[in-house]
Protein backbone atom coordinates (compact mmCIF):
# COMPACT_ATOMS: atom_id res chain seq x y z
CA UNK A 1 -16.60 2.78 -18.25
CA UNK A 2 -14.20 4.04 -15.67
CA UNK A 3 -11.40 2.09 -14.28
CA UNK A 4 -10.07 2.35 -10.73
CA UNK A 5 -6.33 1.46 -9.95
CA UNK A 6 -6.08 0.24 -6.81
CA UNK A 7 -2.16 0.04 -5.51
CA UNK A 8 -0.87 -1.27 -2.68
CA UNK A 9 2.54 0.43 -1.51
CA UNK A 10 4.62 -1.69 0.54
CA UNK A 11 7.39 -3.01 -1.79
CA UNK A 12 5.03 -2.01 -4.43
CA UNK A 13 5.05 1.83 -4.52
CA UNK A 14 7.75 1.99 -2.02
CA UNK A 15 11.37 -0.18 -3.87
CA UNK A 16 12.52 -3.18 -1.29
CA UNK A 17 10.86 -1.35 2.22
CA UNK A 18 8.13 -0.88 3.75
CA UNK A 19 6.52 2.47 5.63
CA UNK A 20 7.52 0.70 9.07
CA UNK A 21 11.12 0.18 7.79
CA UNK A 22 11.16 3.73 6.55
CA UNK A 23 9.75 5.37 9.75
CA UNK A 24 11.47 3.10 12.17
CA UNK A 25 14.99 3.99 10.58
CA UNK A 26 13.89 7.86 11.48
CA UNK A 27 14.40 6.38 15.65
CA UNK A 28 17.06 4.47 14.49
CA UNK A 29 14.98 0.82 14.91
CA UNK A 30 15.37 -0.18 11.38
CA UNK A 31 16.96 -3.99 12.18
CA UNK A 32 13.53 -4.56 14.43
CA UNK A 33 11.15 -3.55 12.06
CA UNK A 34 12.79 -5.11 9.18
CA UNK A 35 12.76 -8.12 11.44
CA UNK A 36 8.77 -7.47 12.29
CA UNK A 37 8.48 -7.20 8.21
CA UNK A 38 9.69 -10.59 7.68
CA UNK A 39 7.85 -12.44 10.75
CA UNK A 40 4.68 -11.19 9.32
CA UNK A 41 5.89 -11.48 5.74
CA UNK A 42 6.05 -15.56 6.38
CA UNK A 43 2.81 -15.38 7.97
CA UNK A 44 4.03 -15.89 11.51
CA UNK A 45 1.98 -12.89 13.22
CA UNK A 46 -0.48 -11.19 11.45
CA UNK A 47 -1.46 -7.56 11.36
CA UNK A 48 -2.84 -6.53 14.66
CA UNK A 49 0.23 -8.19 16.56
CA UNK A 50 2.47 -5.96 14.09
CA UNK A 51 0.47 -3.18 14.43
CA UNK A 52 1.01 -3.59 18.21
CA UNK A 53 4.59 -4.26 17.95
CA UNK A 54 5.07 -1.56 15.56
CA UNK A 55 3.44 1.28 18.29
CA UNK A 56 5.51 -0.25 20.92
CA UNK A 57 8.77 0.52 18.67
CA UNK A 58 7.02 4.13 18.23
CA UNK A 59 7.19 5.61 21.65
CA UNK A 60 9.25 8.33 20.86
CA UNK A 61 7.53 8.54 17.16
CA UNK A 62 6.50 11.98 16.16
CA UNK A 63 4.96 13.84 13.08
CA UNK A 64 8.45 14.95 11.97
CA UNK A 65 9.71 11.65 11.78
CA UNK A 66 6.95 10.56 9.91
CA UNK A 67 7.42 13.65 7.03
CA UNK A 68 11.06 13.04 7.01
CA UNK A 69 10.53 8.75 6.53
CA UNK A 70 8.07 9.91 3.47
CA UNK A 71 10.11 12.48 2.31
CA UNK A 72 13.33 10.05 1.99
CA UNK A 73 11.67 6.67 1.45
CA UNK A 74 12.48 4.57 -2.05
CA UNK A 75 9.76 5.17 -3.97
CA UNK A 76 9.46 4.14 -7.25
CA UNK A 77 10.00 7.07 -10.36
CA UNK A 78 6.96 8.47 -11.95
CA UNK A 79 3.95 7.79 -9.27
CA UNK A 80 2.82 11.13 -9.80
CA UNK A 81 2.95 11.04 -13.74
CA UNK A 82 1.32 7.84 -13.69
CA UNK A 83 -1.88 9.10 -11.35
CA UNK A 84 -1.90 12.43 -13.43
CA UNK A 85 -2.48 9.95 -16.23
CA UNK A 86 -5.18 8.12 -14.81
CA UNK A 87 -6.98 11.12 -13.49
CA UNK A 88 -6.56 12.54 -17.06
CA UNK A 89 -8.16 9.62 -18.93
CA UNK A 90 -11.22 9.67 -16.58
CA UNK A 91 -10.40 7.37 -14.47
CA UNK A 92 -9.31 6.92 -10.46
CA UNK A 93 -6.21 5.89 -8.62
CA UNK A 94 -6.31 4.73 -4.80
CA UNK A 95 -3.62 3.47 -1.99
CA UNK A 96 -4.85 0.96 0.18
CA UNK A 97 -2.16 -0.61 2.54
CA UNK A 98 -1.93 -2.29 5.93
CA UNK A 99 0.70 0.42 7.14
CA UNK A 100 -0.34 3.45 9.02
CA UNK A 101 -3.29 5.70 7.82
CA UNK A 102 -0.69 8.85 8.90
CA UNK A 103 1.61 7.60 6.07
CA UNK A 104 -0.61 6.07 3.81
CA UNK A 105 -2.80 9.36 3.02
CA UNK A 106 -0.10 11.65 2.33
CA UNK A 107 0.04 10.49 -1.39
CA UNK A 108 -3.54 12.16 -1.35
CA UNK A 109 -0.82 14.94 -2.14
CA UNK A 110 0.66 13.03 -4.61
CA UNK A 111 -3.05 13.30 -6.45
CA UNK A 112 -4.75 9.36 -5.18
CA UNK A 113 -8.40 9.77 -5.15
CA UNK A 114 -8.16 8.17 -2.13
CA UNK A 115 -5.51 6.07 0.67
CA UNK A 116 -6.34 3.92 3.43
CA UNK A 117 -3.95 2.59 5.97
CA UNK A 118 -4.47 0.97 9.24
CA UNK A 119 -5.47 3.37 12.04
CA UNK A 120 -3.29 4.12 14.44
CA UNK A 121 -4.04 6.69 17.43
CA UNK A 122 -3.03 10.98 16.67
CA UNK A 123 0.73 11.14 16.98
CA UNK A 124 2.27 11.23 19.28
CA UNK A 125 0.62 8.24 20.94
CA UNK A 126 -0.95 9.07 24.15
CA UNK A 127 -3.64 5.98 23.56
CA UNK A 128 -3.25 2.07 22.61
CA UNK A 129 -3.72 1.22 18.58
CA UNK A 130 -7.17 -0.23 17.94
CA UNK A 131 -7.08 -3.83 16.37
CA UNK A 132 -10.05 -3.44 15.18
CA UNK A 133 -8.77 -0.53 13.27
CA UNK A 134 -5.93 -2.61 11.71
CA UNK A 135 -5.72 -3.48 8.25
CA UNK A 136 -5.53 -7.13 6.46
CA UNK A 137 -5.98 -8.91 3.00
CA UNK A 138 -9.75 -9.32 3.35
CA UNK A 139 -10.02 -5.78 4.32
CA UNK A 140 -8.29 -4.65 0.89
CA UNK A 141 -11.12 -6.44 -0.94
CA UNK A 142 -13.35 -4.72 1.19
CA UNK A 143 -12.01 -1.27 0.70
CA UNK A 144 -12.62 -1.99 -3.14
CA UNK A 145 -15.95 -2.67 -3.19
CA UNK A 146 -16.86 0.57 -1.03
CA UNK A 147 -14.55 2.53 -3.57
CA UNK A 148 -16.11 0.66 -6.14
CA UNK A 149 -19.71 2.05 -5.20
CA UNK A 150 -17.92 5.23 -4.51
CA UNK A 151 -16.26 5.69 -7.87
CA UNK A 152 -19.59 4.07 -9.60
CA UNK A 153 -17.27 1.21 -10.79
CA UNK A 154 -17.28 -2.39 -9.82
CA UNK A 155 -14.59 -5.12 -9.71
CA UNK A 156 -14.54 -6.19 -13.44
CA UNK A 157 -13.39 -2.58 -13.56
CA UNK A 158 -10.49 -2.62 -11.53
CA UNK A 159 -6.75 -3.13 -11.56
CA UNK A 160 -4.47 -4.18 -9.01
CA UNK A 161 -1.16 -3.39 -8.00
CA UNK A 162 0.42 -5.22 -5.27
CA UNK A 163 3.89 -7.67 -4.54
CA UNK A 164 3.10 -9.80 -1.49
CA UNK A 165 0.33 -12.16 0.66
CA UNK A 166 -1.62 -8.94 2.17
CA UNK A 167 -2.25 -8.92 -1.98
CA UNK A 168 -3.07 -12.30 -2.67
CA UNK A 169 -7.15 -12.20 -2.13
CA UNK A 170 -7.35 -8.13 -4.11
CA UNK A 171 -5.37 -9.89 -7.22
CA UNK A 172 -8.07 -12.80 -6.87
CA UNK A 173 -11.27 -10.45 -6.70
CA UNK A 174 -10.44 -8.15 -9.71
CA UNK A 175 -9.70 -9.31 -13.49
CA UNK A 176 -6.63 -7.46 -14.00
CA UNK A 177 -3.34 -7.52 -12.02
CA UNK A 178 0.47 -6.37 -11.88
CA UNK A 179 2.78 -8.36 -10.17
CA UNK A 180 4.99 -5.36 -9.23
CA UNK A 181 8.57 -6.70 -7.55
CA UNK A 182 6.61 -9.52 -6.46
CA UNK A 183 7.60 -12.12 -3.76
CA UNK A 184 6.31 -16.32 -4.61
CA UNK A 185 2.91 -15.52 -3.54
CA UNK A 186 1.89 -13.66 -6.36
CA UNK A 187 3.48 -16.01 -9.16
CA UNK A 188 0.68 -17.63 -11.22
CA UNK A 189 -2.01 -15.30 -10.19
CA UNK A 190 -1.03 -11.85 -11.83
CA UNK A 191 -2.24 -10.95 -15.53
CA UNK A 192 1.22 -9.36 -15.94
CA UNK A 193 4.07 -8.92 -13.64
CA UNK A 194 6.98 -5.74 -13.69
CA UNK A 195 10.52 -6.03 -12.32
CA UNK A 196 11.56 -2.29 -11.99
CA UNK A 197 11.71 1.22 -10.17
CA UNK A 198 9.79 2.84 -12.31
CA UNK A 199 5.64 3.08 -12.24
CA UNK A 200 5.36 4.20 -15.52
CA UNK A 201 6.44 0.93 -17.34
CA UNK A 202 4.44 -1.04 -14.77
CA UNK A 203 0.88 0.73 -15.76
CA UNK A 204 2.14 0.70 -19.43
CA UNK A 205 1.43 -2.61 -19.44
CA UNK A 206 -2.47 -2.28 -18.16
CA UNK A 207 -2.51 1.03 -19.87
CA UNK A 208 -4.87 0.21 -22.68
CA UNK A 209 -6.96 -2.45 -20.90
CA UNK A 210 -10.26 -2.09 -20.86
């Protein structure tokens, strides 16, 4: 049977930031999102008031800046080697993440079967962000089921990657997990956990689950 690897990329994929960090330093907000980042972080908003406070910061935001924040974020060594590897053995690879869709899918280049983000309007914003289009933990378990029937998987199948609380209810829903530069909320709940920059050693240690 297939697997499907489902990875999460806030502080997982991406080293200590997040894709709001990364695109806010391109306008030269970096202290306010990192600031947004921890109010959410310690479960003081939740996702649609960061997602709103996030497009307010983005006024100015344009496609550019959003190439040039991928282009020069942190990301851990050896995503593409490791998805290579999973398409290779058969099996599938997907991003899903409570940052913006516009960020989130341009790993489809990086060969994910698939990446979902929160939506946010077609840059540069000339219409208010949706909450309803807005991302959260549930949603994650969600998107894994639909993949699931998509892939023609189900959850005893899957692996998760993830380091925070919008990871918490994926890591309970699926039998295998990675704890990758995890934060307390992830302690005692991961199969395995990874301290590191590199993706590689992380999936080496799922590598031959089945």
């Amino acid at each position: 049977m297939a697997r499907l690897h489902l990875f999460d990329l806030d502080g997982t994929l991406l080293h200590g930031s997040t894709a709001p960090v990364e695109i806010s330093r391109q306008l030269g907000l970096e202290a306010e999102a990192v600031a947004l980042d921890q109010a959410i972080g310690a479960g003081l908003i939740g996702p649609p008031e960061y997602a709103a406070e996030v497009y307010t910061l983005w006024a100015e935001l344009t496609e550019a800046h959003v190439v040039a924040a991928f282009e020069g974020a942190p990301w851990l060594a050896r995503i593409r080697e490791v998805w290579a590897e999973i398409r290779s053995d058969g099996d599938y690879c997907a991003v899903v993440s409570l940052s913006p869709s516009f960020f989130v899918e341009k790993l489809i280049g990086w060969g994910a079967h698939a990446a979902y983000g929160s939506r946010f309007p077609a840059l540069p914003f000339t219409e208010p962000v949706d909450p309803a289009g807005v991302l959260s933990a549930a949603a994650k378990v969600r998107i894994a089921d639909r993949l699931c029937e998509e892939f023609g998987v189900t959850r005893t199948d899957c692996i998760a990657y993830g380091d925070s609380l919008s990871d918490k209810d994926l890591f309970g829903a699926v039998p295998i997990s990675v704890a990758v530069n995890a934060d307390s909320h992830l302690v005692g709940i991961s199969t395995h956990a990874y301290m590191g920059r590199d993706l590689w050693e992380a999936y080496e240690l799922v590598r031959n689950a089945r």
